[in-house]
PDB file of N, CA and C in Angstrom:
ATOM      1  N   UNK A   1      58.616  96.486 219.084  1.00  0.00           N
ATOM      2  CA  UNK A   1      57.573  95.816 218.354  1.00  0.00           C
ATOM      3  C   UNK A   1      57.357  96.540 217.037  1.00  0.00           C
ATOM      4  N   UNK A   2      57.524  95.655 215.885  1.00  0.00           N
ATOM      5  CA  UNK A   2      57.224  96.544 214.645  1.00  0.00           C
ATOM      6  C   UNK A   2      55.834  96.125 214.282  1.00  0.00           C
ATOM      7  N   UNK A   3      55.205  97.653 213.505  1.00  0.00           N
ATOM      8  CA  UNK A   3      54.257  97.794 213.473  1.00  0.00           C
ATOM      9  C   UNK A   3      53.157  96.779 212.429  1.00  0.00           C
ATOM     10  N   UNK A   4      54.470  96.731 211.467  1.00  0.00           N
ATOM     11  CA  UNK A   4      54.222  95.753 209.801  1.00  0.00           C
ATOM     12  C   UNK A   4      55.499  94.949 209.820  1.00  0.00           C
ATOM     13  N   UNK A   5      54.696  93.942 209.138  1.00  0.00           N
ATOM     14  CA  UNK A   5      55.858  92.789 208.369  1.00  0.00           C
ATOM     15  C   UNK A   5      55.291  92.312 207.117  1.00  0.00           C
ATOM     16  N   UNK A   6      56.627  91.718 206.696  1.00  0.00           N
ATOM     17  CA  UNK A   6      55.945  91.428 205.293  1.00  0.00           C
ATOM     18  C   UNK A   6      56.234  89.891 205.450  1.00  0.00           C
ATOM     19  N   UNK A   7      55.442  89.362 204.268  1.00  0.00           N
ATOM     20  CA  UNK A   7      55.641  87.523 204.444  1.00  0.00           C
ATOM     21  C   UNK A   7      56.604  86.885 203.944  1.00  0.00           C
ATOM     22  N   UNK A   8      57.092  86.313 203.412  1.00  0.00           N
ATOM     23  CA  UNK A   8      58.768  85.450 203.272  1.00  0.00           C
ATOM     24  C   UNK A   8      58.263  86.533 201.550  1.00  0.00           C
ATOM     25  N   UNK A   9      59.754  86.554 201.392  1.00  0.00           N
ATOM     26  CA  UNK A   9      59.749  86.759 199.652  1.00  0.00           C
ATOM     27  C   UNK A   9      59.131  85.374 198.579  1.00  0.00           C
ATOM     28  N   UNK A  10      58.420  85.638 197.536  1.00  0.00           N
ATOM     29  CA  UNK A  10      57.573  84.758 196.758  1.00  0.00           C
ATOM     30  C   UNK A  10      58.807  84.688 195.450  1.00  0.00           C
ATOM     31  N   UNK A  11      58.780  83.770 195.332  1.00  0.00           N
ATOM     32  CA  UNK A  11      59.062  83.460 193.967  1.00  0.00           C
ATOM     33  C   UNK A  11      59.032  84.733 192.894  1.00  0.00           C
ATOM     34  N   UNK A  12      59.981  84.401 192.034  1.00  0.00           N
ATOM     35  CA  UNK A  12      60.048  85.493 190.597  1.00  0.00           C
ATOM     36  C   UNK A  12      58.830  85.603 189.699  1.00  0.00           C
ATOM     37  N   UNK A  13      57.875  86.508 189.849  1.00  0.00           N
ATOM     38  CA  UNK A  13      56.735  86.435 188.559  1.00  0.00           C
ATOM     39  C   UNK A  13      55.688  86.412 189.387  1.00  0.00           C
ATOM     40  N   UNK A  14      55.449  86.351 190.732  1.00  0.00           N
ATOM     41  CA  UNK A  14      54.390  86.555 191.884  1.00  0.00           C
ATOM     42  C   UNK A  14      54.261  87.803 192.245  1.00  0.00           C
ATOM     43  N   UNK A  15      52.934  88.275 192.579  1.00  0.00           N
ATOM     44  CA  UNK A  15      52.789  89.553 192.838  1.00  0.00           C
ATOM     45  C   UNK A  15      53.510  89.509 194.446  1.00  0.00           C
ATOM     46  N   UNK A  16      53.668  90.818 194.935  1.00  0.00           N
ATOM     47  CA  UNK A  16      54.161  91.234 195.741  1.00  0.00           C
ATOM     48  C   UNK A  16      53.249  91.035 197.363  1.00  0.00           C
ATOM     49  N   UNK A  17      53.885  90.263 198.521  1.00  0.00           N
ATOM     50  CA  UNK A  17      53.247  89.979 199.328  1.00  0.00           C
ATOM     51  C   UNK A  17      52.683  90.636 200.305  1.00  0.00           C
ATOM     52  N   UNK A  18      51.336  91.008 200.748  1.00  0.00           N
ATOM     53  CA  UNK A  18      50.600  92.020 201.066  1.00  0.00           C
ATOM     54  C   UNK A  18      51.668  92.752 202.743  1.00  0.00           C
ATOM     55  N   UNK A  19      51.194  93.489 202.878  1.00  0.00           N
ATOM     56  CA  UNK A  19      51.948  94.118 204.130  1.00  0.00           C
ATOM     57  C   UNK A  19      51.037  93.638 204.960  1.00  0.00           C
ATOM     58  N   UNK A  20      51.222  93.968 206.266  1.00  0.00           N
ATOM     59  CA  UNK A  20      50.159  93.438 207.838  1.00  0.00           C
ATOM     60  C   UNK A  20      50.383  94.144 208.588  1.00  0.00           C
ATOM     61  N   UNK A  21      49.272  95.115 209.650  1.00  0.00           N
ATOM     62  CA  UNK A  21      49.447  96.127 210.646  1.00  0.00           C
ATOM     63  C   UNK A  21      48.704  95.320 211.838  1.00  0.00           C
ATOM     64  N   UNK A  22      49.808  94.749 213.051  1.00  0.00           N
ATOM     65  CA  UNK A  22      49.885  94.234 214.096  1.00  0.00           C
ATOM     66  C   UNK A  22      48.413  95.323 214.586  1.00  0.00           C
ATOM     67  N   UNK A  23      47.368  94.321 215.090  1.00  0.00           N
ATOM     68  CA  UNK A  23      46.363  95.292 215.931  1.00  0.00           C
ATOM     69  C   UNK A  23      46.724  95.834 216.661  1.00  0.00           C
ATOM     70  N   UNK A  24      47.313  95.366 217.758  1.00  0.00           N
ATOM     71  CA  UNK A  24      48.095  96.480 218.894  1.00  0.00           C
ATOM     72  C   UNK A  24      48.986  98.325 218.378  1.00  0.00           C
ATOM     73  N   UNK A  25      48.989  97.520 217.210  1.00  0.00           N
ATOM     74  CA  UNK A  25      49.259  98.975 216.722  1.00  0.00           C
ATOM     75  C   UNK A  25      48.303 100.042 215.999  1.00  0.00           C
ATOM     76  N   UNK A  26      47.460  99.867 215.880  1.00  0.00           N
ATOM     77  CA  UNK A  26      45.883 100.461 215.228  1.00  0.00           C
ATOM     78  C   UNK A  26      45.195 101.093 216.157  1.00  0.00           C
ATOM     79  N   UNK A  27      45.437 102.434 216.333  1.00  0.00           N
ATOM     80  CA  UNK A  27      44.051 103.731 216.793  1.00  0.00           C
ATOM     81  C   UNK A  27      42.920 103.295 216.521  1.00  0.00           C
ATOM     82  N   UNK A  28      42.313 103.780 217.668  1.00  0.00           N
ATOM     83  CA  UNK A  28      40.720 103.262 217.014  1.00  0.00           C
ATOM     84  C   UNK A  28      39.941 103.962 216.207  1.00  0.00           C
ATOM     85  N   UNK A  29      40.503 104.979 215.818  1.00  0.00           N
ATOM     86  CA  UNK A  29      39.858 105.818 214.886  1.00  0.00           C
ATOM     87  C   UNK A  29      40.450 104.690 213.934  1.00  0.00           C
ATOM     88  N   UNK A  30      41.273 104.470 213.244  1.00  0.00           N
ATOM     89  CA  UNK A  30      41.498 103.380 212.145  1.00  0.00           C
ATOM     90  C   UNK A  30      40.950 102.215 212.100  1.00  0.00           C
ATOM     91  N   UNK A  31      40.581 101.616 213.186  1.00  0.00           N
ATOM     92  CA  UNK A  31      39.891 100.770 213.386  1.00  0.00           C
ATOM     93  C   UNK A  31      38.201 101.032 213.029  1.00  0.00           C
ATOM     94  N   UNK A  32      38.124 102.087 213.505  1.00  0.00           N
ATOM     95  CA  UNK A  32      36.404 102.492 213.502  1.00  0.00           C
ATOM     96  C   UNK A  32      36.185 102.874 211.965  1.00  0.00           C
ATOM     97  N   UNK A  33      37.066 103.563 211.230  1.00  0.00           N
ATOM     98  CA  UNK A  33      36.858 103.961 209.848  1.00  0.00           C
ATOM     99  C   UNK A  33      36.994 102.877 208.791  1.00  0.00           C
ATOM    100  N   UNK A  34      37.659 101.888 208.831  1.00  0.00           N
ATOM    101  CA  UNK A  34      37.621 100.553 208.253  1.00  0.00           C
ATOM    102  C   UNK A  34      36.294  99.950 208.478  1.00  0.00           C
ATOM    103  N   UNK A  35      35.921 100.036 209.758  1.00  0.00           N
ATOM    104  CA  UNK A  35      34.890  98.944 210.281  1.00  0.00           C
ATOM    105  C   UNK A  35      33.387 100.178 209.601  1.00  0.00           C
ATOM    106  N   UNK A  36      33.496 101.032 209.110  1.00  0.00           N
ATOM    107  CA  UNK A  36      33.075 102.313 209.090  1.00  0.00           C
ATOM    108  C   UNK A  36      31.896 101.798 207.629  1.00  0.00           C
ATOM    109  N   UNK A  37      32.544 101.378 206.779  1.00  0.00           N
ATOM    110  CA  UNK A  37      32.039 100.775 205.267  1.00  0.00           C
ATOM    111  C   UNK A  37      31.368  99.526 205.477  1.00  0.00           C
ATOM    112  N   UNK A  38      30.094  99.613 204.483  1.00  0.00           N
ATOM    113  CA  UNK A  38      29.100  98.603 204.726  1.00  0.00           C
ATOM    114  C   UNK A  38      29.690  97.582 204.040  1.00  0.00           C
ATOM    115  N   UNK A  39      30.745  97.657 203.016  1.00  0.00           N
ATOM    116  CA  UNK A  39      30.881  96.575 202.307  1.00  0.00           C
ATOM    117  C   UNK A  39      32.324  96.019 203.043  1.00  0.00           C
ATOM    118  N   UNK A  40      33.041  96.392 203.684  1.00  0.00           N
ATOM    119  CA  UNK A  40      34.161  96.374 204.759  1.00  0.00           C
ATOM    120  C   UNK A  40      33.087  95.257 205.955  1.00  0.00           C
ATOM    121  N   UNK A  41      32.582  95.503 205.966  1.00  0.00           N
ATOM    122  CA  UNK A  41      31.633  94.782 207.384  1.00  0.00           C
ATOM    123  C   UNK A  41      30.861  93.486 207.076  1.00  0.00           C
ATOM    124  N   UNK A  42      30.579  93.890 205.502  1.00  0.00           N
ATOM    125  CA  UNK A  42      30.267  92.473 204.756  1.00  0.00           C
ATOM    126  C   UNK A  42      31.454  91.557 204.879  1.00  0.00           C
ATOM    127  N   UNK A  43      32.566  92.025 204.160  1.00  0.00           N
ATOM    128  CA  UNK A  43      33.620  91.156 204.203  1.00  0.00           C
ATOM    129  C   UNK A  43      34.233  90.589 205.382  1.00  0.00           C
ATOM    130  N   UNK A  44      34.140  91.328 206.375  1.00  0.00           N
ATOM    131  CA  UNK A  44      34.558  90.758 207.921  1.00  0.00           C
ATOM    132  C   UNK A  44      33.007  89.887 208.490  1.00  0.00           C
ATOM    133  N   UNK A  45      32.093  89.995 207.766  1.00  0.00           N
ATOM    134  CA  UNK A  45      30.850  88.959 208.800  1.00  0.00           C
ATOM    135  C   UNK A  45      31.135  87.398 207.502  1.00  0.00           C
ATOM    136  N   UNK A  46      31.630  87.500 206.602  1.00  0.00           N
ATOM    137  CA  UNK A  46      31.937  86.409 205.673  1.00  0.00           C
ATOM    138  C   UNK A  46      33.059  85.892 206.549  1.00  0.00           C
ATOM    139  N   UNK A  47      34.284  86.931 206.734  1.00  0.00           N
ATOM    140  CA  UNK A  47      35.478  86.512 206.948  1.00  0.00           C
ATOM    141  C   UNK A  47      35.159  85.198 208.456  1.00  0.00           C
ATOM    142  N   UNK A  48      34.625  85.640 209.443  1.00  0.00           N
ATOM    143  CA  UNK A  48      33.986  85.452 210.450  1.00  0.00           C
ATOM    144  C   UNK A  48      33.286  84.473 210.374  1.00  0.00           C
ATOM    145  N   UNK A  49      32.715  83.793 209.486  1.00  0.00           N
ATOM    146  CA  UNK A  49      32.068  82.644 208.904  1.00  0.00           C
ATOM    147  C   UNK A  49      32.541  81.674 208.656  1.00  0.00           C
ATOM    148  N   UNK A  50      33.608  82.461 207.843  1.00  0.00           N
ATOM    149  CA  UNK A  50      34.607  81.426 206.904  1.00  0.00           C
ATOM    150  C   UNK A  50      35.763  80.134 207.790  1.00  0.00           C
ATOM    151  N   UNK A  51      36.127  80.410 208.874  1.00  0.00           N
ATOM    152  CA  UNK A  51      37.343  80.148 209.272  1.00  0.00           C
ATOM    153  C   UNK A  51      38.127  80.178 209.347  1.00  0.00           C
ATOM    154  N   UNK A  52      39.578  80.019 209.250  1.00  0.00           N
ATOM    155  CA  UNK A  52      40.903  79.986 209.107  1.00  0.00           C
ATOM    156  C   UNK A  52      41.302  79.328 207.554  1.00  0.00           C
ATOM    157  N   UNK A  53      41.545  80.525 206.653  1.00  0.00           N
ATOM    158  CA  UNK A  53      42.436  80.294 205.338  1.00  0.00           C
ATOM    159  C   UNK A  53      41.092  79.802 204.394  1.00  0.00           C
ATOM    160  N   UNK A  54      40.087  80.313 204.208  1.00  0.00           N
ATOM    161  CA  UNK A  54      39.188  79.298 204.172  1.00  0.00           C
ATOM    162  C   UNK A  54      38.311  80.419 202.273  1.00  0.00           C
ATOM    163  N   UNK A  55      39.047  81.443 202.953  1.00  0.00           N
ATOM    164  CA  UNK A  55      38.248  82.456 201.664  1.00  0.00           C
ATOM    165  C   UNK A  55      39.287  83.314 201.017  1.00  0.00           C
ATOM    166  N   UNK A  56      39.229  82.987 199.418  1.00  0.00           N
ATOM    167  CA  UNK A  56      40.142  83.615 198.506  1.00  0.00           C
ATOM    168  C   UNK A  56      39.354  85.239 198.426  1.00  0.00           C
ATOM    169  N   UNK A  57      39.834  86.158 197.868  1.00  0.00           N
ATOM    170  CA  UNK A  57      39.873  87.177 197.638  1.00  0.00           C
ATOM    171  C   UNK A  57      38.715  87.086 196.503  1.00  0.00           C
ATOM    172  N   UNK A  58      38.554  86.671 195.524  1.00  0.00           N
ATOM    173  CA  UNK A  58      37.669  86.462 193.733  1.00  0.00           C
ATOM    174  C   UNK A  58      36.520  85.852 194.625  1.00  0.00           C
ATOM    175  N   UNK A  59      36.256  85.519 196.046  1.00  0.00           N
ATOM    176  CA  UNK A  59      35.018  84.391 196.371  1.00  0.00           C
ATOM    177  C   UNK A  59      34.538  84.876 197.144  1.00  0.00           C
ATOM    178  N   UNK A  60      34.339  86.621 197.310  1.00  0.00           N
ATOM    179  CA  UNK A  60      33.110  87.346 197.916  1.00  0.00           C
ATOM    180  C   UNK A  60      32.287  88.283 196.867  1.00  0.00           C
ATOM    181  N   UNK A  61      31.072  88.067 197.226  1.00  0.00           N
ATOM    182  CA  UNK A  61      30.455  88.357 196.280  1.00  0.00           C
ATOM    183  C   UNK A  61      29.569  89.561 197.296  1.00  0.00           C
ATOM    184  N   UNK A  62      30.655  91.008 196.153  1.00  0.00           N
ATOM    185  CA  UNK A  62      30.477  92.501 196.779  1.00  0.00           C
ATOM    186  C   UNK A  62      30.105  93.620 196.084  1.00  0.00           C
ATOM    187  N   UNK A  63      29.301  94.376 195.489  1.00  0.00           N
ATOM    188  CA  UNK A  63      28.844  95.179 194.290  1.00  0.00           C
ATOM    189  C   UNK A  63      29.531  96.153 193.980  1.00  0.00           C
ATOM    190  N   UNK A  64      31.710  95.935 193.830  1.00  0.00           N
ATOM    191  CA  UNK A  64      31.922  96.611 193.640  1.00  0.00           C
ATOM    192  C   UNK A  64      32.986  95.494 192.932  1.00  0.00           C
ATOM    193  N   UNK A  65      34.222  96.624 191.684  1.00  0.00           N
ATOM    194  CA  UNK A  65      35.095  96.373 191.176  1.00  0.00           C
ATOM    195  C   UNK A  65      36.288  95.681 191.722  1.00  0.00           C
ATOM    196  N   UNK A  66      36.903  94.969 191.024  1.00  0.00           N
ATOM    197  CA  UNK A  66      38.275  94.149 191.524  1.00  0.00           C
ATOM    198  C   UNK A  66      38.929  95.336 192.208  1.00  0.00           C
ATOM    199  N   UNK A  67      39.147  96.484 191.488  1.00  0.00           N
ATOM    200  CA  UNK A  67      40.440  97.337 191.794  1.00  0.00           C
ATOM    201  C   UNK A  67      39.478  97.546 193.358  1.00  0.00           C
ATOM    202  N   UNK A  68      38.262  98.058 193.515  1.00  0.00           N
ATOM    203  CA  UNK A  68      38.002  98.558 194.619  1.00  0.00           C
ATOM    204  C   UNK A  68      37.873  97.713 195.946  1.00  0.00           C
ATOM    205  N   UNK A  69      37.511  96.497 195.449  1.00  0.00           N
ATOM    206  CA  UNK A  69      37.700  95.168 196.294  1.00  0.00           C
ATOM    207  C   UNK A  69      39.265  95.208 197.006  1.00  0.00           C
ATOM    208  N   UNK A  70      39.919  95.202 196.103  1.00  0.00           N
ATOM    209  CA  UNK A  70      41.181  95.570 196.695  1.00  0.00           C
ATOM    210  C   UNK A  70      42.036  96.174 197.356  1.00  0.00           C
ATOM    211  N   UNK A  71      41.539  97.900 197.343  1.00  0.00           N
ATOM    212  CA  UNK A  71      41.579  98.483 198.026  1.00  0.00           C
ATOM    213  C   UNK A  71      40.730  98.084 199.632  1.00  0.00           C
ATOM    214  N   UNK A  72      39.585  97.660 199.080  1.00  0.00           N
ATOM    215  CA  UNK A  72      38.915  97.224 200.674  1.00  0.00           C
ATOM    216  C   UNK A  72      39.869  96.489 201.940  1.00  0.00           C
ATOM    217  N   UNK A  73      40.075  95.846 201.029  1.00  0.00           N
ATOM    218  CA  UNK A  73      41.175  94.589 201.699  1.00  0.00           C
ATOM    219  C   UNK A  73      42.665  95.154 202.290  1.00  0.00           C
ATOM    220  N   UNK A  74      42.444  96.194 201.591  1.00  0.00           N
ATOM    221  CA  UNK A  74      44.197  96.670 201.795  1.00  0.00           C
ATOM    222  C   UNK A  74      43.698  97.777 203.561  1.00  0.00           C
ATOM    223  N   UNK A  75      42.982  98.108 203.399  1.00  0.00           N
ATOM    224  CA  UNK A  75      42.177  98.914 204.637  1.00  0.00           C
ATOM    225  C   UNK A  75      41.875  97.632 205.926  1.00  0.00           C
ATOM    226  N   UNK A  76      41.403  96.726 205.643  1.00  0.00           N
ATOM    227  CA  UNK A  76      41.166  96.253 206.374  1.00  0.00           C
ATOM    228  C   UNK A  76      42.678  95.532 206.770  1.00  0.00           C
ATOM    229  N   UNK A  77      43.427  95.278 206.597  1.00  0.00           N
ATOM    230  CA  UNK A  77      44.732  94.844 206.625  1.00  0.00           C
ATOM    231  C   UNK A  77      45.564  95.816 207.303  1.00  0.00           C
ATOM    232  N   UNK A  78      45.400  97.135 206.657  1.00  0.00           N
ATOM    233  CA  UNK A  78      45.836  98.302 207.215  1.00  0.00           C
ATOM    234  C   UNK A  78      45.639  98.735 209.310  1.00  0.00           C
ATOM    235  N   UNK A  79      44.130  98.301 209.417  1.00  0.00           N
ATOM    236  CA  UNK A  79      43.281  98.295 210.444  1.00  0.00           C
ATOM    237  C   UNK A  79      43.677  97.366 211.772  1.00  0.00           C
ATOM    238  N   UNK A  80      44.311  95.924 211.025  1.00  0.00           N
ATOM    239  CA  UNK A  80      44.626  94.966 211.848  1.00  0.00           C
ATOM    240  C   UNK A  80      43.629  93.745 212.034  1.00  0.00           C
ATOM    241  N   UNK A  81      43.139  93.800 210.653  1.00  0.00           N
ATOM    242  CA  UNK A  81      41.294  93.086 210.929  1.00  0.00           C
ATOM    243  C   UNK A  81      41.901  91.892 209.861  1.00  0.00           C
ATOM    244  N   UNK A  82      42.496  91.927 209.124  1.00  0.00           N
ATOM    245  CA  UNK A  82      42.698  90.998 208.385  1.00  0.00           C
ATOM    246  C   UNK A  82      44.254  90.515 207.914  1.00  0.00           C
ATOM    247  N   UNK A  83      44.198  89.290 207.815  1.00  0.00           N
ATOM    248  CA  UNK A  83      45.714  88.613 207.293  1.00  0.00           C
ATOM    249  C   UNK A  83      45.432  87.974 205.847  1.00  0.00           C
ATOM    250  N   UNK A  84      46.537  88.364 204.967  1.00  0.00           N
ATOM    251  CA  UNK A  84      46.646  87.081 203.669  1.00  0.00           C
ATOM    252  C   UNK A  84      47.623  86.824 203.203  1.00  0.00           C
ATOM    253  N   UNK A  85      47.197  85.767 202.704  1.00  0.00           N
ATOM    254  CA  UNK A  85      48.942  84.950 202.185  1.00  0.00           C
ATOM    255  C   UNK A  85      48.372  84.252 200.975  1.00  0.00           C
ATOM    256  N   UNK A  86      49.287  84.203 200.327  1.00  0.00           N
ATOM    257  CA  UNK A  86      49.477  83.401 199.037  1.00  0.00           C
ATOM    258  C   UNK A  86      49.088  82.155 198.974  1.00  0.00           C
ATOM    259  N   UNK A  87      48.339  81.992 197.965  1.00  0.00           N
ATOM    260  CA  UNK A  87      48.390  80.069 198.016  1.00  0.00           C
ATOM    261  C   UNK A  87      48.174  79.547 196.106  1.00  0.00           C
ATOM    262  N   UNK A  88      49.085  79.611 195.963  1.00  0.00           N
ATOM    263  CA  UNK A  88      49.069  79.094 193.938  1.00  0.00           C
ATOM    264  C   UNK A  88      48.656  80.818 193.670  1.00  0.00           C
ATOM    265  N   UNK A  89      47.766  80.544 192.607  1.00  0.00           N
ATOM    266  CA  UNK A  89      47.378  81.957 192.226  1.00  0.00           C
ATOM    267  C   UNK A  89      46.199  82.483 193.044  1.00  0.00           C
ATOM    268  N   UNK A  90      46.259  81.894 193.940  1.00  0.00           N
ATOM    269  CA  UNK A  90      44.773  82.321 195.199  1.00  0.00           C
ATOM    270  C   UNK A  90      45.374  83.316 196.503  1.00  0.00           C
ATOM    271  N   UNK A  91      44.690  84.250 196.649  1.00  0.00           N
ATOM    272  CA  UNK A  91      45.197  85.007 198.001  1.00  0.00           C
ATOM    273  C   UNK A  91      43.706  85.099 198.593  1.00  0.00           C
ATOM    274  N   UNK A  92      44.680  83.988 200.225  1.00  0.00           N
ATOM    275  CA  UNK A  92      43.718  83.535 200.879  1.00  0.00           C
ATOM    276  C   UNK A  92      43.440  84.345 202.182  1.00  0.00           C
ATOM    277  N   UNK A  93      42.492  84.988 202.660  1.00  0.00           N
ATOM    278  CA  UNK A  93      41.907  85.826 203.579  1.00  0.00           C
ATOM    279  C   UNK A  93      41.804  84.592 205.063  1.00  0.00           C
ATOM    280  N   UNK A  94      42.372  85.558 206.345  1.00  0.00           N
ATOM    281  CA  UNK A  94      42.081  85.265 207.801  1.00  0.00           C
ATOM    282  C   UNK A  94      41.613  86.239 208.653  1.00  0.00           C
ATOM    283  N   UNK A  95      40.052  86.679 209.297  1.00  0.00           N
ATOM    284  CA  UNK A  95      40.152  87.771 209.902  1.00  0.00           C
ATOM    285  C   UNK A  95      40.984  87.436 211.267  1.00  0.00           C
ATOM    286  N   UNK A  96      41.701  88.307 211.524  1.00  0.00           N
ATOM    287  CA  UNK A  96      42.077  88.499 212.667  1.00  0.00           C
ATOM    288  C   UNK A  96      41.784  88.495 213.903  1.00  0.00           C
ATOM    289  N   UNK A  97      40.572  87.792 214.579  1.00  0.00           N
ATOM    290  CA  UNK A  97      39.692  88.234 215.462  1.00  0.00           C
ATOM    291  C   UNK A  97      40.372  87.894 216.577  1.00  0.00           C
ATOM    292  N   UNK A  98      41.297  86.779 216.962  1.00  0.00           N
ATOM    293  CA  UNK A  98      41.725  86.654 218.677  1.00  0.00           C
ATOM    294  C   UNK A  98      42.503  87.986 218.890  1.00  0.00           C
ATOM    295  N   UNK A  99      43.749  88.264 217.615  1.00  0.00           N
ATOM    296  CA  UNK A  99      43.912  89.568 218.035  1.00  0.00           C
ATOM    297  C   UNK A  99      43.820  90.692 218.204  1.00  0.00           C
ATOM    298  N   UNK A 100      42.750  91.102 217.140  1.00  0.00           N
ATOM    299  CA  UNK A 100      41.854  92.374 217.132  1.00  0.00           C
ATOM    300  C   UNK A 100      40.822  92.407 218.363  1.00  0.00           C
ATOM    301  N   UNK A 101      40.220  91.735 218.820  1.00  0.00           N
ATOM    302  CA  UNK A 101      39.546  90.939 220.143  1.00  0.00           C
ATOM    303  C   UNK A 101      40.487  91.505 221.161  1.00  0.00           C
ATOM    304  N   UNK A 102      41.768  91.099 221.361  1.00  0.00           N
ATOM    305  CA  UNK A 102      42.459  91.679 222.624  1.00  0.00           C
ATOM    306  C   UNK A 102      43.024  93.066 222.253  1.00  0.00           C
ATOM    307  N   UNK A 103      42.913  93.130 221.240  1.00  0.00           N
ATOM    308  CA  UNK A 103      43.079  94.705 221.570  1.00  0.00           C
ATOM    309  C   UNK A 103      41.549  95.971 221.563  1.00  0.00           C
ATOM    310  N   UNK A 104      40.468  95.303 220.467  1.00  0.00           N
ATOM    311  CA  UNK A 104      39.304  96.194 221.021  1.00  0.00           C
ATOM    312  C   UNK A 104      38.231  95.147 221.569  1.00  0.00           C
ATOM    313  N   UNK A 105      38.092  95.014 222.265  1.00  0.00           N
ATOM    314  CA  UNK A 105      36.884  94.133 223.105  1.00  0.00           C
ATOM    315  C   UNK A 105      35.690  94.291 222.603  1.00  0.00           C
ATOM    316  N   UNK A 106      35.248  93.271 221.654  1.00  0.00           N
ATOM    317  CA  UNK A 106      33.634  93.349 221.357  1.00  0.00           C
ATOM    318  C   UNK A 106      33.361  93.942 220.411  1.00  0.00           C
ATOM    319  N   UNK A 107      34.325  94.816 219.938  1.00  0.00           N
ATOM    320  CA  UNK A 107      34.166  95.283 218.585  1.00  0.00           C
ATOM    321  C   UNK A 107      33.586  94.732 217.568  1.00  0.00           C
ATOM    322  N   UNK A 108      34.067  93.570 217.210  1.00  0.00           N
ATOM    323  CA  UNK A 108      33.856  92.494 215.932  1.00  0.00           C
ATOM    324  C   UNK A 108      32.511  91.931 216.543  1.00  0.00           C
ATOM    325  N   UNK A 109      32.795  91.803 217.977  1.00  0.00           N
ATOM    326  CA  UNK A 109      30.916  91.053 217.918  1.00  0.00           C
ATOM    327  C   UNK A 109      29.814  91.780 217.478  1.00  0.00           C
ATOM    328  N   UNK A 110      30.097  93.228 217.576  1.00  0.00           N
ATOM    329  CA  UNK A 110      29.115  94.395 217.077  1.00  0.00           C
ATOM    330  C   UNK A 110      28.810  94.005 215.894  1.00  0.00           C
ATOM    331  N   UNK A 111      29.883  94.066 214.986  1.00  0.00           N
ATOM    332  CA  UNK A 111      29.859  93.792 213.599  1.00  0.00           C
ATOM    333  C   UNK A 111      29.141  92.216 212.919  1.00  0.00           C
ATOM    334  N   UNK A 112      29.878  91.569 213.242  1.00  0.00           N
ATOM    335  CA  UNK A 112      29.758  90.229 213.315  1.00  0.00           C
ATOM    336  C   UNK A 112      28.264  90.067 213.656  1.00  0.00           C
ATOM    337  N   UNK A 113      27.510  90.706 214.372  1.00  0.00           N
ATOM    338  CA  UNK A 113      26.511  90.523 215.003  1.00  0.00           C
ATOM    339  C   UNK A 113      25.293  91.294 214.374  1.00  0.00           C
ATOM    340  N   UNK A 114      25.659  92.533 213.558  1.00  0.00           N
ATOM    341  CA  UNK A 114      25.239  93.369 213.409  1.00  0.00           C
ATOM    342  C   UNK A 114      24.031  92.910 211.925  1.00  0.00           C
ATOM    343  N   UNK A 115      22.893  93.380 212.370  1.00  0.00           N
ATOM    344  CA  UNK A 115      21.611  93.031 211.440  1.00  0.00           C
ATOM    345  C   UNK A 115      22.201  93.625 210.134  1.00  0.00           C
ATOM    346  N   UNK A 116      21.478  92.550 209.028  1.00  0.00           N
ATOM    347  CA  UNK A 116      22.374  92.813 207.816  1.00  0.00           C
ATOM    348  C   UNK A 116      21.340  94.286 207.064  1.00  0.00           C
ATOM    349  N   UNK A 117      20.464  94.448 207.644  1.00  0.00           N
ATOM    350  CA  UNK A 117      19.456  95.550 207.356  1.00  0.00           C
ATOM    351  C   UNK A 117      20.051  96.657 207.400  1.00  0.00           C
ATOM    352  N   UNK A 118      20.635  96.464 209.030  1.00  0.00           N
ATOM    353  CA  UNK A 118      21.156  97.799 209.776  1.00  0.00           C
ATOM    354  C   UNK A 118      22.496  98.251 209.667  1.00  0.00           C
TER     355      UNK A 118
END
């Protein structure tokens, strides 16, 4: 079982297609340190909202910079919490939850669940 894959090759002049870390392969310390950031937890209770393919990357609204937004995303991807793929010039966000779900149980409902105070 490999750990990452990458998505079909894109066209000439497209940025480069994000990598993906299979949950089954994610420590829970990686898991817990992703899920760890308040603005990481924002983006997974949106993601969680959103549905399937449903939220571009530019269409969360997070009090931090593109570059750092990006990095967020690349962590959470890293973690096994999130999938994206290309769509025109849009990169479209899926959290991962049936399979992050079978591999940590209840985790995401914590989050997902979790008072936006707290």
């Amino acid at each position: 079982m490999a750990a990452q894959h990458r998505q079909q090759a894109t066209p000439a002049g497209h940025r480069t297609p994000p990598v993906h870390t299979d949950p089954r392969d994610v420590p829970l310390e990686a898991a817990l340190v992703a899920l760890g950031d308040p603005v990481r937890r924002s983006l997974v209770r949106e993601l969680a909202r959103a549905g399937e393919w449903e939220r571009s990357c530019g269409s969360f609204d997070v009090p931090v910079t593109k570059t750092t937004l990006s990095r967020h995303f690349a962590v959470l991807r890293e973690a096994g919490l999130l999938e994206q793929r290309d769509a025109g010039a849009k990169r479209l966000n899926r959290l991962r939850r049936t399979e992050f779900d079978a591999r940590f149980p209840g985790l995401l409902d914590l989050v997902v669940n979790e008072d936006e105070g707290g």
